[in-house]
PDB file of N, CA and C in Angstrom:
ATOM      1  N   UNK A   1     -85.077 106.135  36.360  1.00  0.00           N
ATOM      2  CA  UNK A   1     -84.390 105.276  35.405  1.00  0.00           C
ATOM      3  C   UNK A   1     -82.899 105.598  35.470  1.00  0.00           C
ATOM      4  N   UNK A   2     -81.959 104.416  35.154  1.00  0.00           N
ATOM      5  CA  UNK A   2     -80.876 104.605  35.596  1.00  0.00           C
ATOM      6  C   UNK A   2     -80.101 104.595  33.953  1.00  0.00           C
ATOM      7  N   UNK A   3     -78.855 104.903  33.497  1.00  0.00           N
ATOM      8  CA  UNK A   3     -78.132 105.052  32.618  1.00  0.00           C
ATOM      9  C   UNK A   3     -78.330 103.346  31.701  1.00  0.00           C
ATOM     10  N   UNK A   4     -78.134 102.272  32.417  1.00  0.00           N
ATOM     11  CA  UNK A   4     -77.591 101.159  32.010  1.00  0.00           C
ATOM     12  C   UNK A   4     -79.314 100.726  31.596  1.00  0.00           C
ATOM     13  N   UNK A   5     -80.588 101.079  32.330  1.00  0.00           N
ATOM     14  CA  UNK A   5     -81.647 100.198  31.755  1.00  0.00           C
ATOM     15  C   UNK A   5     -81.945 101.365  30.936  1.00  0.00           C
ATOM     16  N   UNK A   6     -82.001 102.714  30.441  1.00  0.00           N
ATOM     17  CA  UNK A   6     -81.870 103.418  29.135  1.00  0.00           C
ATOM     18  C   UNK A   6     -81.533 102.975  28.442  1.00  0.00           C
ATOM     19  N   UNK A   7     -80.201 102.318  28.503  1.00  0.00           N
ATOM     20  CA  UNK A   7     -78.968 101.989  27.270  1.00  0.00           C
ATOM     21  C   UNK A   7     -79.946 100.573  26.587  1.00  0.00           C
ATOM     22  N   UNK A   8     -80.315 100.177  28.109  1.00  0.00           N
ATOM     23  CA  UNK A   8     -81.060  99.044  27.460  1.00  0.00           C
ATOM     24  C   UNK A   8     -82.324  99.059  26.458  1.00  0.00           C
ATOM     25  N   UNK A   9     -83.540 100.049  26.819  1.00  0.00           N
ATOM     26  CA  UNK A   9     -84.231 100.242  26.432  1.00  0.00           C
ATOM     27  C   UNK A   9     -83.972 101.207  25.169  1.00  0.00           C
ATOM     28  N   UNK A  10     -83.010 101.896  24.728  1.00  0.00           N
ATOM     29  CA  UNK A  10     -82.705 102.132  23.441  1.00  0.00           C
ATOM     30  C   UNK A  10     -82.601 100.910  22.735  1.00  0.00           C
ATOM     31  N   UNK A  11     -81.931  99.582  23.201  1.00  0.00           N
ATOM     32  CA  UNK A  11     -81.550  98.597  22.510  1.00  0.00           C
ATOM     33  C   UNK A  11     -82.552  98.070  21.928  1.00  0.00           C
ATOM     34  N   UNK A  12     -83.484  97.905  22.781  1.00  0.00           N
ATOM     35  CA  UNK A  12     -84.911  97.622  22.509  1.00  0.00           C
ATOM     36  C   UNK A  12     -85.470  98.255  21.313  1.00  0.00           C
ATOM     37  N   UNK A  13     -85.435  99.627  21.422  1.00  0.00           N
ATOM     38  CA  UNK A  13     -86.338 100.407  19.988  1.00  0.00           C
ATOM     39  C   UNK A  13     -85.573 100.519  18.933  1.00  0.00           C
ATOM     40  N   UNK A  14     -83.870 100.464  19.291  1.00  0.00           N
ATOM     41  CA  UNK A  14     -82.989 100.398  17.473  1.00  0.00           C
ATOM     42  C   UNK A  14     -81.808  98.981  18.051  1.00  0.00           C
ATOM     43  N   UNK A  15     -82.622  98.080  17.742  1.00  0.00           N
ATOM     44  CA  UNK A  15     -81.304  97.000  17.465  1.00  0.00           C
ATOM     45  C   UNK A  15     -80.415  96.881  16.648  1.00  0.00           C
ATOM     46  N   UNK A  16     -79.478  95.710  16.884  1.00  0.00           N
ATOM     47  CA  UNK A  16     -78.376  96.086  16.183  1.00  0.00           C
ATOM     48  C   UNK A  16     -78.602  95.911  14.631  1.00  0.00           C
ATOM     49  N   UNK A  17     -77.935  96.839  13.886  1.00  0.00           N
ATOM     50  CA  UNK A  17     -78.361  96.870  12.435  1.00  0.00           C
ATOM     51  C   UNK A  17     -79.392  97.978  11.927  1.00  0.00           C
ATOM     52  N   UNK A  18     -79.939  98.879  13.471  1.00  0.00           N
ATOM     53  CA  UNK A  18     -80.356  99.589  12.493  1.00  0.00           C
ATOM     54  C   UNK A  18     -80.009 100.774  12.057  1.00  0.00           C
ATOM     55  N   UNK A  19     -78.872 101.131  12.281  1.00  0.00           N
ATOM     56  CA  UNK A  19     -77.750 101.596  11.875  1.00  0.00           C
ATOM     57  C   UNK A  19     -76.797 101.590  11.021  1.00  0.00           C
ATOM     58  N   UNK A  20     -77.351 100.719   9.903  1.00  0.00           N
ATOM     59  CA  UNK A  20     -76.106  99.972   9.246  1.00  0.00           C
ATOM     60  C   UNK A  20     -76.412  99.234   7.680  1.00  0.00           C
ATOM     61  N   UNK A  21     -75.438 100.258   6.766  1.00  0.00           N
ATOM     62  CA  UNK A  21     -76.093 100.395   5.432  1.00  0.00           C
ATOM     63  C   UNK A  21     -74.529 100.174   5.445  1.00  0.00           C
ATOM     64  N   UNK A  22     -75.079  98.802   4.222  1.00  0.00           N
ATOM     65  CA  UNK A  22     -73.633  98.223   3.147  1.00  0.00           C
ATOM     66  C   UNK A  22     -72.718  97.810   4.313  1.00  0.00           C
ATOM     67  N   UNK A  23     -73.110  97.356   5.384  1.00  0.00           N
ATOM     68  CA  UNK A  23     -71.514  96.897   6.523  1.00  0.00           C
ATOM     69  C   UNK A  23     -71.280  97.808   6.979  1.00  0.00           C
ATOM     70  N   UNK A  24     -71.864  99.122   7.198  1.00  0.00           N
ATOM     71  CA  UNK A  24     -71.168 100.032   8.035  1.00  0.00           C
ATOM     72  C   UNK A  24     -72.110 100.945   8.204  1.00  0.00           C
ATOM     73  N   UNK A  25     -71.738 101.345   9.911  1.00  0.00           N
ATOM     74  CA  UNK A  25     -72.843 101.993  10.776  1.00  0.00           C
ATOM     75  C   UNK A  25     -72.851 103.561  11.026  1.00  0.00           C
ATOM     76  N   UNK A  26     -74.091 103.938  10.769  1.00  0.00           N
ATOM     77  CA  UNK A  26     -73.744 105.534  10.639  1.00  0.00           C
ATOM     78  C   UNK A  26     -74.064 106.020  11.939  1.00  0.00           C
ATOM     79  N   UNK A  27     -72.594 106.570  12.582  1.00  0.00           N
ATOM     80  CA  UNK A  27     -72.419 106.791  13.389  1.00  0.00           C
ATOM     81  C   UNK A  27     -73.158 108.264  13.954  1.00  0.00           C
ATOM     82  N   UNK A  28     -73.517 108.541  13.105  1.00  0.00           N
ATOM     83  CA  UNK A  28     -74.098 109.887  13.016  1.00  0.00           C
ATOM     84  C   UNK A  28     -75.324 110.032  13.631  1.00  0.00           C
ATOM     85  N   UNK A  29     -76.206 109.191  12.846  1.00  0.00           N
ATOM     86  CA  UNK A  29     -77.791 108.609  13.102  1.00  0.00           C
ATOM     87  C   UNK A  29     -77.746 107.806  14.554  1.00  0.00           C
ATOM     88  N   UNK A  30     -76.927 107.047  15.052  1.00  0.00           N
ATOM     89  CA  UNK A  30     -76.737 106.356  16.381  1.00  0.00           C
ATOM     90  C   UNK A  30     -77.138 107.837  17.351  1.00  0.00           C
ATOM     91  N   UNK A  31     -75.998 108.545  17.316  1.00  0.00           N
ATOM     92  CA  UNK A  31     -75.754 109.540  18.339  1.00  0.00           C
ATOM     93  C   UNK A  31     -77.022 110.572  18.276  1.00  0.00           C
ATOM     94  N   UNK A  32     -77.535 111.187  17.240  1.00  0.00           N
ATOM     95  CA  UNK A  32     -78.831 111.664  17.038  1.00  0.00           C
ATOM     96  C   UNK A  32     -79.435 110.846  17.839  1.00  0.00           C
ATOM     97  N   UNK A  33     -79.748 109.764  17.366  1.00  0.00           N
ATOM     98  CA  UNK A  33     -80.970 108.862  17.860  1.00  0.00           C
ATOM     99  C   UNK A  33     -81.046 108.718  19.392  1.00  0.00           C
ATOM    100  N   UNK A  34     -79.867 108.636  19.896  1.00  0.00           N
ATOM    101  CA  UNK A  34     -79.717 108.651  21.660  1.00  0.00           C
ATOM    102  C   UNK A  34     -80.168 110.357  21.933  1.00  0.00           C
ATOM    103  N   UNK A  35     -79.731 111.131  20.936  1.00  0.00           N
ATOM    104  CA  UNK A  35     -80.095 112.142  21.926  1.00  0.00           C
ATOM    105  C   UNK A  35     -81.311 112.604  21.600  1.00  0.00           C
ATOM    106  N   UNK A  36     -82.241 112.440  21.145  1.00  0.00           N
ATOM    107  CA  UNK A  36     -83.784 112.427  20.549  1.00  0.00           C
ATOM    108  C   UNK A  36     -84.160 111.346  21.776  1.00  0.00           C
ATOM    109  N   UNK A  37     -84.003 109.850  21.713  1.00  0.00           N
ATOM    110  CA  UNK A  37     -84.115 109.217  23.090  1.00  0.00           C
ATOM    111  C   UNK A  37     -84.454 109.861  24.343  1.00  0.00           C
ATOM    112  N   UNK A  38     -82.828 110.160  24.639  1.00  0.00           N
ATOM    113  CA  UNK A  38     -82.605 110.917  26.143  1.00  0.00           C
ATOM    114  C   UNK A  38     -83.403 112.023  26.274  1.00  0.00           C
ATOM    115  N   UNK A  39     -83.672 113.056  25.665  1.00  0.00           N
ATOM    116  CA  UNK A  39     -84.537 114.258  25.360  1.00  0.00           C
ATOM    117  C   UNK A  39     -85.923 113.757  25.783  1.00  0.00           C
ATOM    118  N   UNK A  40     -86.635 112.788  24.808  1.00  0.00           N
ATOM    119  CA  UNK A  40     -88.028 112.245  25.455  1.00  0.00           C
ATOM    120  C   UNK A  40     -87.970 111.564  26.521  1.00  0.00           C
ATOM    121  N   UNK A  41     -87.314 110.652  27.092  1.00  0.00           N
ATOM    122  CA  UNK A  41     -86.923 110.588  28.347  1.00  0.00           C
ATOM    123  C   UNK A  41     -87.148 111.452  29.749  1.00  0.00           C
ATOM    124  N   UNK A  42     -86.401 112.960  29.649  1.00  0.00           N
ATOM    125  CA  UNK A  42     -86.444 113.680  30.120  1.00  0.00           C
ATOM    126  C   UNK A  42     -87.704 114.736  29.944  1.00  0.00           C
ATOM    127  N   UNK A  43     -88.016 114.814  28.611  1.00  0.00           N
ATOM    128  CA  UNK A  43     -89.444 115.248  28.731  1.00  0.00           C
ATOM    129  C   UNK A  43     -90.551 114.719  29.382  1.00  0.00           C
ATOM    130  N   UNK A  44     -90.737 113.454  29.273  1.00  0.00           N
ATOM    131  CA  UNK A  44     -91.828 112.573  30.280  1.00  0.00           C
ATOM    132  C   UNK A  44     -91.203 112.363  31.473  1.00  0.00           C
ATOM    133  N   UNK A  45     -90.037 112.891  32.154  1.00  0.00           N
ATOM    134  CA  UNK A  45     -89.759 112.518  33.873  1.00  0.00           C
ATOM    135  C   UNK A  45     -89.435 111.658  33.763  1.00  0.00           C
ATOM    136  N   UNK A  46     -88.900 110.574  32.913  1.00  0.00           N
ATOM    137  CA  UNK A  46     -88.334 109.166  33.161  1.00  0.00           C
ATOM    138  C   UNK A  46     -86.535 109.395  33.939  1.00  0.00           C
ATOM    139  N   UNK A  47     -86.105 110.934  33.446  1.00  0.00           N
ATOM    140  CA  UNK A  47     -84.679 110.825  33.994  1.00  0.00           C
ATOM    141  C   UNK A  47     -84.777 112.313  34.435  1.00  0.00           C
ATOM    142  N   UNK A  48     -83.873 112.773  34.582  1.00  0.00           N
ATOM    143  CA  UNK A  48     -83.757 114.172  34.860  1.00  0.00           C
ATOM    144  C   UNK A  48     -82.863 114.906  34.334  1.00  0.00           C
ATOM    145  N   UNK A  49     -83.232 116.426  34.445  1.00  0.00           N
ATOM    146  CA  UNK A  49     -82.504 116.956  33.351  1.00  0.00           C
ATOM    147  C   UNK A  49     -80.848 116.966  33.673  1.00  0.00           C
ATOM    148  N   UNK A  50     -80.344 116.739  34.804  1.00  0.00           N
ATOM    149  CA  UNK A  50     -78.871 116.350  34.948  1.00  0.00           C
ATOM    150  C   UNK A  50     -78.865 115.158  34.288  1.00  0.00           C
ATOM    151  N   UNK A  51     -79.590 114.393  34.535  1.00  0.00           N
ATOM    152  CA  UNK A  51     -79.133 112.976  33.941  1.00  0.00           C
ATOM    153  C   UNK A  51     -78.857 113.393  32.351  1.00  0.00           C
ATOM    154  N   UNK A  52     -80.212 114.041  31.579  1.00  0.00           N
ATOM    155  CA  UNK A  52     -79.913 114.116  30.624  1.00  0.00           C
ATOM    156  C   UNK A  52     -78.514 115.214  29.876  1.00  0.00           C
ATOM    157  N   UNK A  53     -78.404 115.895  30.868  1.00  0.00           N
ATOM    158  CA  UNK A  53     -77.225 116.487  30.536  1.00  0.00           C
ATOM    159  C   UNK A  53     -75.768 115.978  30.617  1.00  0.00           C
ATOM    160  N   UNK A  54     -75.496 115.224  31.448  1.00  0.00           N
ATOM    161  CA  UNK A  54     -74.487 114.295  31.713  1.00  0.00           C
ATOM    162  C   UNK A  54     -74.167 113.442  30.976  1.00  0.00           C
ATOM    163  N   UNK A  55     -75.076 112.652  30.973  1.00  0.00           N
ATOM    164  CA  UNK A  55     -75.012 111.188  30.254  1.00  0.00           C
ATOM    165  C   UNK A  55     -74.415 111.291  28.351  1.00  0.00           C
ATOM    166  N   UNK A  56     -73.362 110.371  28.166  1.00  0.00           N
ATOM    167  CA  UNK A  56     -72.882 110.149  27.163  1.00  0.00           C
ATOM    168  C   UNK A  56     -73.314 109.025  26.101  1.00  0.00           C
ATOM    169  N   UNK A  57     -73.206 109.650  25.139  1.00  0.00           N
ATOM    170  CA  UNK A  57     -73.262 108.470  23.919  1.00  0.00           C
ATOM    171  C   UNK A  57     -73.021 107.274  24.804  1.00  0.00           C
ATOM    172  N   UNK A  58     -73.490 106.268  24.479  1.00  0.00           N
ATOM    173  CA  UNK A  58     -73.616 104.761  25.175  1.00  0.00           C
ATOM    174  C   UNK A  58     -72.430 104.007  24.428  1.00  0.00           C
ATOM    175  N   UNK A  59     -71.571 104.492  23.123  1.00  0.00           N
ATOM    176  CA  UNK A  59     -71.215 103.933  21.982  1.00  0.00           C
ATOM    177  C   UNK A  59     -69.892 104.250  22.333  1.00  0.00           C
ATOM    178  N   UNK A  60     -68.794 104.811  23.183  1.00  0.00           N
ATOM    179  CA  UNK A  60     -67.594 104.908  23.003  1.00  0.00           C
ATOM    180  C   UNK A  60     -66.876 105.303  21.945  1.00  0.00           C
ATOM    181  N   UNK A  61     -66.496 104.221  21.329  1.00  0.00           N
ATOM    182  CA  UNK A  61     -65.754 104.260  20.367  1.00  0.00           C
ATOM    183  C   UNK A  61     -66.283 105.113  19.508  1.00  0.00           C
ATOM    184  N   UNK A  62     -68.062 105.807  19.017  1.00  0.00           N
ATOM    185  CA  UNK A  62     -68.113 106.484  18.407  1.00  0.00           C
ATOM    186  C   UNK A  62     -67.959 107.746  18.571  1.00  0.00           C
ATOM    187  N   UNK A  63     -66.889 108.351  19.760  1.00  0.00           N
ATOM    188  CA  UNK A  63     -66.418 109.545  19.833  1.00  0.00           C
ATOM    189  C   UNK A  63     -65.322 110.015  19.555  1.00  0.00           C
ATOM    190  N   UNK A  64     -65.214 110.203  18.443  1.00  0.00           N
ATOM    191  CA  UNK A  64     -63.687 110.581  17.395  1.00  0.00           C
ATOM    192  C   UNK A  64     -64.200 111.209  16.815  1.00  0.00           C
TER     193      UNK A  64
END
């Protein structure tokens, strides 16, 4: 599995909104949630553990 159909298949299990109490998204719970993701991922062999070590928040902007 490659970075971009992950990103996708996260999209799949938390669409947009589910993140997002009163208009605004907790950026907190996003980034958890990818790395709980990526973690099972890498536990079942879907990526590897470089991948999972490498690979960044999918979210950009939520790194401030």
């Amino acid at each position: 599995m490659n970075y971009r159909e992950a990103f996708r298949a996260f999209k799949r299990l938390y669409p947009d909104g589910t993140f997002t109490t009163n208009d605004r998204i907790d950026r907190g719970a996003r980034r958890l949630a990818w790395g709980y993701f990526t973690d099972d991922l890498c536990k079942g062999g879907h990526i590897t553990p470089e991948q999972f070590a490498t690979w960044s928040h999918p979210y950009p902007s939520d790194n401030r």
